[in-house]
C-alpha atoms as a PDB file:
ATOM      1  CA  UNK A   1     -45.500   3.975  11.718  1.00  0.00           C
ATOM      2  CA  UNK A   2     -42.518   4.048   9.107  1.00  0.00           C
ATOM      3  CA  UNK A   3     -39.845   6.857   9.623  1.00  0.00           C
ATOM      4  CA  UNK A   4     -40.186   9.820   6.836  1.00  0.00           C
ATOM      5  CA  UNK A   5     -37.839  10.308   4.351  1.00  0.00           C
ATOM      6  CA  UNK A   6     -36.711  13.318   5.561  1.00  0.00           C
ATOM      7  CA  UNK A   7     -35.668  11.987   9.022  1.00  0.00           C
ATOM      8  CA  UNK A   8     -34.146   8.494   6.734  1.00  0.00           C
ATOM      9  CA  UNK A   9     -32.337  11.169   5.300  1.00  0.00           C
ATOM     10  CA  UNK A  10     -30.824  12.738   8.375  1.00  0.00           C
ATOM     11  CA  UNK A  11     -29.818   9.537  10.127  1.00  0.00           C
ATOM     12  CA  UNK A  12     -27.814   8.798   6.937  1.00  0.00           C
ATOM     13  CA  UNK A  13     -26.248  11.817   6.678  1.00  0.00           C
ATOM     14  CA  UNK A  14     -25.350  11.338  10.878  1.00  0.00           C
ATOM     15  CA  UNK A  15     -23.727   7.861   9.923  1.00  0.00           C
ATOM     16  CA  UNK A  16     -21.774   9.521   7.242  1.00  0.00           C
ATOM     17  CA  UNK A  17     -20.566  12.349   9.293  1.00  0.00           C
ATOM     18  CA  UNK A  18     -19.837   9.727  12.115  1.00  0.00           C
ATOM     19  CA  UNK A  19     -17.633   7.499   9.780  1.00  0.00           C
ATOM     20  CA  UNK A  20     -15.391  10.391   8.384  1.00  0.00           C
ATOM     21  CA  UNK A  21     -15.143  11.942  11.883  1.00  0.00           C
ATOM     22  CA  UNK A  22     -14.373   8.729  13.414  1.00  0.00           C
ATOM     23  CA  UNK A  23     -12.294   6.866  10.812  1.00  0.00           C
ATOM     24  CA  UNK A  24     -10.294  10.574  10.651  1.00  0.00           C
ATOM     25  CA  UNK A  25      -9.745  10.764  14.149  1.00  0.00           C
ATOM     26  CA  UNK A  26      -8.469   7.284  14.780  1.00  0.00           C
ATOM     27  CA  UNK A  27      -5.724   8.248  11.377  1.00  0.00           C
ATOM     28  CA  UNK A  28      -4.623  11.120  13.010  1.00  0.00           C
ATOM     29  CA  UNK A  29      -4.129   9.466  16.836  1.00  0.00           C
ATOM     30  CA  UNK A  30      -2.103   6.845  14.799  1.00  0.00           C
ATOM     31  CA  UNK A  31       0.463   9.193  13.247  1.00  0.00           C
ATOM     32  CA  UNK A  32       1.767   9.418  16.906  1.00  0.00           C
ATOM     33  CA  UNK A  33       0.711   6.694  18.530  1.00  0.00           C
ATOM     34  CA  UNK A  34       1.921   2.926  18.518  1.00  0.00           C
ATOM     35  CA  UNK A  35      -0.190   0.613  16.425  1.00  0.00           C
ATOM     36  CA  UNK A  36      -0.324  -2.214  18.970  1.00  0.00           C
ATOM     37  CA  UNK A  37      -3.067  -4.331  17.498  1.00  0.00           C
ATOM     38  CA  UNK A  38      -4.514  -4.881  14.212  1.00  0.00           C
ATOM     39  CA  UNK A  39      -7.369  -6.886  12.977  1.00  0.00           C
ATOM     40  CA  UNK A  40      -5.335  -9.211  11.158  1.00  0.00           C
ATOM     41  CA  UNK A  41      -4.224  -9.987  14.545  1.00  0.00           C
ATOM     42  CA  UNK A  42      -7.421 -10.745  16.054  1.00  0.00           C
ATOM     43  CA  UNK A  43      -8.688 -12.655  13.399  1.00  0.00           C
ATOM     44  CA  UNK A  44      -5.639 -15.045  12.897  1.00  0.00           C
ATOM     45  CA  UNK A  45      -6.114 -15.394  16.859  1.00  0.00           C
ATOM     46  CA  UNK A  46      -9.733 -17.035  16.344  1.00  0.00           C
ATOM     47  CA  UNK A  47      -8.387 -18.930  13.959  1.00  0.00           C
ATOM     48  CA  UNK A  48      -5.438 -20.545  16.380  1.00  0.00           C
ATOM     49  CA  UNK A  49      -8.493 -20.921  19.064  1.00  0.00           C
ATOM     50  CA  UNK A  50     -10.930 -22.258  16.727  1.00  0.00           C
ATOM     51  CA  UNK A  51      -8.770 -25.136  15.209  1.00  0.00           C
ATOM     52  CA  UNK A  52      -7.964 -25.652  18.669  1.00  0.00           C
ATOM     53  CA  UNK A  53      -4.094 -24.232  18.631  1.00  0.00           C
ATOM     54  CA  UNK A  54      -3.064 -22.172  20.870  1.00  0.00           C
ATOM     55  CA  UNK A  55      -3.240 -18.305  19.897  1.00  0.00           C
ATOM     56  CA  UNK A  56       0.401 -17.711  19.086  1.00  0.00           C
ATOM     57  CA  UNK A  57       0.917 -13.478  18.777  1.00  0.00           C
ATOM     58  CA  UNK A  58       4.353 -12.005  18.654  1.00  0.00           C
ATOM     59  CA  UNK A  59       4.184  -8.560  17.890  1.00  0.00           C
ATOM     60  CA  UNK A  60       6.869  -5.866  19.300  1.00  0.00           C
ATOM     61  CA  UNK A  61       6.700  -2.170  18.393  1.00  0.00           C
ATOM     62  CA  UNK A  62       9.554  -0.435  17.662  1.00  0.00           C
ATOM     63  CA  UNK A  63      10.146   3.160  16.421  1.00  0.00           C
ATOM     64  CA  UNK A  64      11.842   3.402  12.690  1.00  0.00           C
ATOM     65  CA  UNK A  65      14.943   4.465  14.767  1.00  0.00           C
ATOM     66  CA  UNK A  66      15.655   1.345  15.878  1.00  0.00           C
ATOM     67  CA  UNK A  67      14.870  -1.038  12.874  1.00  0.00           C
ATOM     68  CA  UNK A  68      18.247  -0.925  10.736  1.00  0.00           C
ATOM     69  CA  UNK A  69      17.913   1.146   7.090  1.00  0.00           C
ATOM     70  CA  UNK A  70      18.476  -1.804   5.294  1.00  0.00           C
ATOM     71  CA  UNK A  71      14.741  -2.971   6.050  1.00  0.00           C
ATOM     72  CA  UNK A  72      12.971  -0.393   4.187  1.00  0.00           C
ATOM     73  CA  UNK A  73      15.639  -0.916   1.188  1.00  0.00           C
ATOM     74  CA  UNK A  74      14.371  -4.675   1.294  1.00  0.00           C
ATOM     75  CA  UNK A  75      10.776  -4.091   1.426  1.00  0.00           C
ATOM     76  CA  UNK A  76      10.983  -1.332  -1.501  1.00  0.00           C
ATOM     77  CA  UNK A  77      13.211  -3.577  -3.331  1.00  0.00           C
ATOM     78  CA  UNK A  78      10.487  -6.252  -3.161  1.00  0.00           C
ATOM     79  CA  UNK A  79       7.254  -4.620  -3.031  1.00  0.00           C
ATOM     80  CA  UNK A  80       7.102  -1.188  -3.987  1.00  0.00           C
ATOM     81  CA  UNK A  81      10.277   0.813  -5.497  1.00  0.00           C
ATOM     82  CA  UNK A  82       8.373   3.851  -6.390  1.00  0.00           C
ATOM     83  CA  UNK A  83       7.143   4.200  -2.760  1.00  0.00           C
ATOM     84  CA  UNK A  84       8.633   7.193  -2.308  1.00  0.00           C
ATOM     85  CA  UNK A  85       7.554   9.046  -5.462  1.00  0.00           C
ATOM     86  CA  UNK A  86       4.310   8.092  -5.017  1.00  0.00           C
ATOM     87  CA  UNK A  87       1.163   9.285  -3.475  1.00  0.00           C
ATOM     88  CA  UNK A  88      -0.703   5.889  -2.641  1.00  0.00           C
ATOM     89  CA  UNK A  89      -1.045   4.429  -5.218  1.00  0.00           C
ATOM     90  CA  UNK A  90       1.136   3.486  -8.298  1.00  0.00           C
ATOM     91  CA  UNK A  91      -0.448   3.618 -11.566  1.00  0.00           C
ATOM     92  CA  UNK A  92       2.013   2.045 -13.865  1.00  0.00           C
ATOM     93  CA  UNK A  93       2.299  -0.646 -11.915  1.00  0.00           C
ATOM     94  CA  UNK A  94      -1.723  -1.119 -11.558  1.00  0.00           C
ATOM     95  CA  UNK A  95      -1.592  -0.870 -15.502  1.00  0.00           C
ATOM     96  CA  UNK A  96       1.060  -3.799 -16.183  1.00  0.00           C
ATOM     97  CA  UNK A  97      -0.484  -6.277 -13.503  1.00  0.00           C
ATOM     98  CA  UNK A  98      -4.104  -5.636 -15.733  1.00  0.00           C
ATOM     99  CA  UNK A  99      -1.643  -6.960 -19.053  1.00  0.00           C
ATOM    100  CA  UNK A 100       0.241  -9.367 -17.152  1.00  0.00           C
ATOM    101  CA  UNK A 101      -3.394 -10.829 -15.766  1.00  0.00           C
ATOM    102  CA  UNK A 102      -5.161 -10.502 -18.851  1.00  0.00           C
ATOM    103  CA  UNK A 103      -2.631 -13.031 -20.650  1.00  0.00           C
ATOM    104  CA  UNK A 104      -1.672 -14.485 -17.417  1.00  0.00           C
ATOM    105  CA  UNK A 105      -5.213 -17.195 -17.309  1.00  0.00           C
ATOM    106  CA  UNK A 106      -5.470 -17.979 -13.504  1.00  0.00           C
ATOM    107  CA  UNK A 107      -2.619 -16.815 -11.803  1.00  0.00           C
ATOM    108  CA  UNK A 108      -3.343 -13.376 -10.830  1.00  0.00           C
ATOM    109  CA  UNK A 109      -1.119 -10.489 -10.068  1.00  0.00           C
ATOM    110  CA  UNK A 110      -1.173  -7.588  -7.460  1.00  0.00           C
ATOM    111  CA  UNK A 111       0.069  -4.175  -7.819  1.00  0.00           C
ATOM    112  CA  UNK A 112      -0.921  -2.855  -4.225  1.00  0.00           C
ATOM    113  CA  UNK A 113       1.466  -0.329  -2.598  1.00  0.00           C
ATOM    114  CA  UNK A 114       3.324  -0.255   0.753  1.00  0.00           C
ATOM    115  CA  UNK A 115       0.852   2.529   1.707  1.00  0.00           C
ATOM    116  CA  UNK A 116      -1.828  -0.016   0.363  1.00  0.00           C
ATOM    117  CA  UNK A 117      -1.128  -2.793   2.372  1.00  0.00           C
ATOM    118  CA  UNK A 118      -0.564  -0.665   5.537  1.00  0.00           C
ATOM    119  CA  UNK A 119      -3.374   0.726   5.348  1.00  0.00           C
ATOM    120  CA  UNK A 120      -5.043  -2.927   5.166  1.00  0.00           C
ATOM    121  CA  UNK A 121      -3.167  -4.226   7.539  1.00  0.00           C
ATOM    122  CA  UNK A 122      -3.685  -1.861  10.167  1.00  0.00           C
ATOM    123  CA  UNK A 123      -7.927  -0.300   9.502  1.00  0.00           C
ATOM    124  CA  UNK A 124      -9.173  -3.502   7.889  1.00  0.00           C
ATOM    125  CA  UNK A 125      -9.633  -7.203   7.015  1.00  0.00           C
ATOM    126  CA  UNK A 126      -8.881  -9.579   4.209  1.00  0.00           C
ATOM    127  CA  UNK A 127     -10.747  -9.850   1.279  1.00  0.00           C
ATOM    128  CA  UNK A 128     -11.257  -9.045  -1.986  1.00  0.00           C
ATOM    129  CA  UNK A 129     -14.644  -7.527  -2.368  1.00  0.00           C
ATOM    130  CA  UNK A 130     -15.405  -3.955  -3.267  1.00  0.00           C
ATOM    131  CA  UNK A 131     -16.220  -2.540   0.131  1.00  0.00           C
ATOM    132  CA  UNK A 132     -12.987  -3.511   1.437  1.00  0.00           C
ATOM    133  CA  UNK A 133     -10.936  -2.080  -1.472  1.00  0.00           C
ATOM    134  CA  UNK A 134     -13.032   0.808  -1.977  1.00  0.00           C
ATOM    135  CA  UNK A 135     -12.127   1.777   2.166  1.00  0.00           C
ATOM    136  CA  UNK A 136      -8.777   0.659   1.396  1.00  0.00           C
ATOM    137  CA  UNK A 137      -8.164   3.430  -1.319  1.00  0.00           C
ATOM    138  CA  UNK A 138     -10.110   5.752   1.346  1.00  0.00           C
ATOM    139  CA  UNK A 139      -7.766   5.017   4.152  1.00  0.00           C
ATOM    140  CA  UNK A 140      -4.465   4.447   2.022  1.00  0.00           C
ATOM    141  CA  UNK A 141      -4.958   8.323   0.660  1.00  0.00           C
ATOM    142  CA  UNK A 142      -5.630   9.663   4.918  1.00  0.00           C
ATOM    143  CA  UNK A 143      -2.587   7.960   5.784  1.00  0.00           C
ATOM    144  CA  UNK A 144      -0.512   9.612   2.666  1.00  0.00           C
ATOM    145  CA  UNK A 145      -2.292  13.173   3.637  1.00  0.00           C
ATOM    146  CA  UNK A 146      -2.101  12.873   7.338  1.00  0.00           C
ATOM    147  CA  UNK A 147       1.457  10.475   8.642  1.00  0.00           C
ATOM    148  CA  UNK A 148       3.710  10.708   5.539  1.00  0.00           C
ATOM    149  CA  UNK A 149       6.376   8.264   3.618  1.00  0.00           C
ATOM    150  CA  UNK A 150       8.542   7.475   6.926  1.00  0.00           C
ATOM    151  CA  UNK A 151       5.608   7.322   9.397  1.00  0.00           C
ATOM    152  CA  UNK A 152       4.073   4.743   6.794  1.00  0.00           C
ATOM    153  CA  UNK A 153       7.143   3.042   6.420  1.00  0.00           C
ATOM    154  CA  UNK A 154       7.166   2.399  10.110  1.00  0.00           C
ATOM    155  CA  UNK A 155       3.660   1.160  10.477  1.00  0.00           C
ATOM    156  CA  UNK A 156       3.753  -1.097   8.101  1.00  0.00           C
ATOM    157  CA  UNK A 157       7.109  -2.787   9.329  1.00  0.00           C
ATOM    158  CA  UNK A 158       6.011  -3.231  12.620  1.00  0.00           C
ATOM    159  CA  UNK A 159       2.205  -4.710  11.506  1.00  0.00           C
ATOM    160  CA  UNK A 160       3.120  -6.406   8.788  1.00  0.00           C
ATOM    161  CA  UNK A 161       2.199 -10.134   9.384  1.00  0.00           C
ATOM    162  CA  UNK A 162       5.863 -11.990   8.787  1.00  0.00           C
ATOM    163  CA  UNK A 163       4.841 -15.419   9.964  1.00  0.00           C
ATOM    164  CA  UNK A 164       2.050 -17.695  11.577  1.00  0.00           C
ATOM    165  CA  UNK A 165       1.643 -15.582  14.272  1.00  0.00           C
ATOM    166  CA  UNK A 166       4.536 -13.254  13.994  1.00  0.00           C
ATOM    167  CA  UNK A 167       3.956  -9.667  13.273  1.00  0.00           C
ATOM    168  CA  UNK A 168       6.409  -7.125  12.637  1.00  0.00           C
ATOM    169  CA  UNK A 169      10.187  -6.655  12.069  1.00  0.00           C
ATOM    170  CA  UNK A 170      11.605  -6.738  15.577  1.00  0.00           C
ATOM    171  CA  UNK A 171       9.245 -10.419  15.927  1.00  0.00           C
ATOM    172  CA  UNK A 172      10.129 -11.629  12.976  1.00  0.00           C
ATOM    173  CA  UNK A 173      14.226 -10.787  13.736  1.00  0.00           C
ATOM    174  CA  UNK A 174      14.192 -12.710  17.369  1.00  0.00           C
ATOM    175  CA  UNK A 175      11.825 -15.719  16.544  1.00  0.00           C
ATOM    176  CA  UNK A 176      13.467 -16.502  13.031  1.00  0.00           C
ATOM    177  CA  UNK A 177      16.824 -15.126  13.261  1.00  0.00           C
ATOM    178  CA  UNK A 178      17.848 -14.608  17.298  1.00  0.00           C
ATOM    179  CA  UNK A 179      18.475 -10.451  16.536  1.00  0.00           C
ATOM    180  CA  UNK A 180      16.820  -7.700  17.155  1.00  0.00           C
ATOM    181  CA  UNK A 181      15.525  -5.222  14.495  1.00  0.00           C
ATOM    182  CA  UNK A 182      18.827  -2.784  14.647  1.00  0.00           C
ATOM    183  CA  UNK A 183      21.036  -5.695  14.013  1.00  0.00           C
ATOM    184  CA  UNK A 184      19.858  -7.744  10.933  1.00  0.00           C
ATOM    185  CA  UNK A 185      21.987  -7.677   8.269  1.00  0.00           C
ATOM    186  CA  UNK A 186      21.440  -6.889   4.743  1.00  0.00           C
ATOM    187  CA  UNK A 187      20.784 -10.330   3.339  1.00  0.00           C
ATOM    188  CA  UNK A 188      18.494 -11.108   6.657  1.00  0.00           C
ATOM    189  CA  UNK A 189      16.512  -8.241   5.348  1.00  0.00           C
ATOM    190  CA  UNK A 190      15.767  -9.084   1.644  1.00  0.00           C
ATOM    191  CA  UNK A 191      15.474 -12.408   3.143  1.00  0.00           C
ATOM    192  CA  UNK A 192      12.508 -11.213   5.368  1.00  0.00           C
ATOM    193  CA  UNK A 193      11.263  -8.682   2.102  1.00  0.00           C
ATOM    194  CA  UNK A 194      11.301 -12.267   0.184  1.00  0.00           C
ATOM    195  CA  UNK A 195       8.511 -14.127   2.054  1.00  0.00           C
ATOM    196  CA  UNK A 196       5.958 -11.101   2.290  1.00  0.00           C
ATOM    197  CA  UNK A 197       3.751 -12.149  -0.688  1.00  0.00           C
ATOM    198  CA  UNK A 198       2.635 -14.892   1.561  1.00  0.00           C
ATOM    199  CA  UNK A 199       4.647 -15.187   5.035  1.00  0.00           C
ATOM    200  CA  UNK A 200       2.395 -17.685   6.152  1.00  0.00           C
ATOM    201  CA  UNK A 201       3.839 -20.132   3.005  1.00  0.00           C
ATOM    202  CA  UNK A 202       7.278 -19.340   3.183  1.00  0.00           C
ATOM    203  CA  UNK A 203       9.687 -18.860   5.527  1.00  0.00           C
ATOM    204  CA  UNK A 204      12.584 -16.737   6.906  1.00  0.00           C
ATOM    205  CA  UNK A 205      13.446 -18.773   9.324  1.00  0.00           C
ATOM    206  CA  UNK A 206      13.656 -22.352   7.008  1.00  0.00           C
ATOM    207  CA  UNK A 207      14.258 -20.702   3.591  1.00  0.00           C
ATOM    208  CA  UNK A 208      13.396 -22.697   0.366  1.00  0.00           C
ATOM    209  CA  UNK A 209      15.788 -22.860  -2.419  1.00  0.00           C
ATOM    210  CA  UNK A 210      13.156 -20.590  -4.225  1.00  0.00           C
ATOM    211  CA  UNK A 211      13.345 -18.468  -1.101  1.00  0.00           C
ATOM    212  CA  UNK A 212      16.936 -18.094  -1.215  1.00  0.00           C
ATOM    213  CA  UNK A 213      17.073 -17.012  -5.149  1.00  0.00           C
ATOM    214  CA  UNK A 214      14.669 -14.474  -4.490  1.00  0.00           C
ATOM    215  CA  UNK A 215      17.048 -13.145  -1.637  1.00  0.00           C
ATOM    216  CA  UNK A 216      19.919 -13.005  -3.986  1.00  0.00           C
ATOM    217  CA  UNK A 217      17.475 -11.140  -6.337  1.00  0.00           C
ATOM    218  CA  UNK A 218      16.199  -8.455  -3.835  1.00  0.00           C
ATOM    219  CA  UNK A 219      19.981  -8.107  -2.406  1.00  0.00           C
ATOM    220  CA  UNK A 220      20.621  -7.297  -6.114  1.00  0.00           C
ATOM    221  CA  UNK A 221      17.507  -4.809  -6.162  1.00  0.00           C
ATOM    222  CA  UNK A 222      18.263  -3.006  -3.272  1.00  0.00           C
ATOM    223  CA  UNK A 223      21.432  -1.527  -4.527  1.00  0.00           C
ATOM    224  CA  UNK A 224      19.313   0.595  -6.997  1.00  0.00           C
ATOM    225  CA  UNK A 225      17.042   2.169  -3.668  1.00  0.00           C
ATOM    226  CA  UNK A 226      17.632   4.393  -1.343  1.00  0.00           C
ATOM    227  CA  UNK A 227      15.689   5.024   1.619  1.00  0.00           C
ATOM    228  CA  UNK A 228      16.001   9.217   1.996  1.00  0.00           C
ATOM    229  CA  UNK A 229      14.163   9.122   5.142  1.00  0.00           C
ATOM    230  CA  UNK A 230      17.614   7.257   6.583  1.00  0.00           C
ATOM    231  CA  UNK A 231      19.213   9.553   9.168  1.00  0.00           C
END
């Protein structure tokens, strides 16, 4: 005997109160919280095991007090100079990557925030389909109500992937660079900021030519930011 729509209707409305509840919950443990893992993480690890690598992960939280100014500068500088004005999600910028893709034939360009891409990094998976970015504008708009510019900020440079199997600032500065996060300079920064349209493609640690220009260029950049959340 087939359920009723009346009781179809109250398991739905369960799941949906279970998701917000849940997916709130787990926002709001983060704001205080370490984000050790992510599922980037775990997925890149089955992907070491199942081309028969070994699982390289090099991930090492530490707070935004101990990661020198000069990284946020670098990673607005590249990525997302308005981060700080706004709330999740930059419209002017969504608006010129539409004209730059609609005369730009194959190659396509992005226009997701720093809040956008932590909140990928750290709730979901990759992918382009309209599940995942629908969520993604869900969870990217929790994370701007509920942690704030500098608790994003800090996320996001301590899960962002940096390397084949390096996540995070503080990885990224001993693996490539023999520092820790307090002590990179200001050119190791926008040399970091450089590679994180596709860290996985180029490197910090053996810099192209093309890699270095776009370090001059983001050294350049980040004179015109300021990170106000600096102490």
């Amino acid at each position: 005997m087939g359920l009723s729509v009346p009781i179809i209707g109250k398991i739905i409305r369960w799941i949906v109160a279970a998701f917000f509840a849940s997916t709130i919950l787990v926002v709001v443990a983060y704001k205080f919280i370490p984000v050790w893992f992510t599922p980037l993480m775990f997925i890149r690890t089955a992907q070491h095991v199942s081309s028969g690598e070994m699982p390289r992960l090099h991930h090492h939280w530490v707070p935004i007090e101990e990661i020198t100014p000069d990284m946020p500068i670098a990673v607005m500088a590249s990525e997302d100079q308005r981060f700080l004005i706004h709330h999740g999600f930059d419209f002017d910028a969504i608006q010129k990557a539409v004209e730059r893709n609609m005369k730009a034939g194959k190659k396509k360009y992005g226009a997701s925030t720093i809040s956008q891409q932590t909140a990928k990094n750290v709730f979901l998976w990759p992918g382009r389909s309209w599940l995942r970015k629908g969520l993604e504008m869900y969870f990217t708009t929790l994370i701007e109500l509920v942690w704030g510019k500098e608790r994003i900020m800090e996320v996001y440079l301590n899960s962002i992937e940096m390397g084949d199997g390096i996540y995070g600032v503080d990885a990224v500065a001993e693996h490539h660079f023999g520092k820790t996060a307090s002590s990179l300079s200001r050119r190791d920064c926008a040399l970091i900021a450089a590679t994180l349209p596709n860290p996985r493609r180029f490197s910090s640690k053996d810099p192209s030519q093309y890699m270095r220009k776009r370090q001059r260029q983001i050294v350049k950049e980040m004179k015109h930011v300021k990170w106000t959340e600096e102490k």
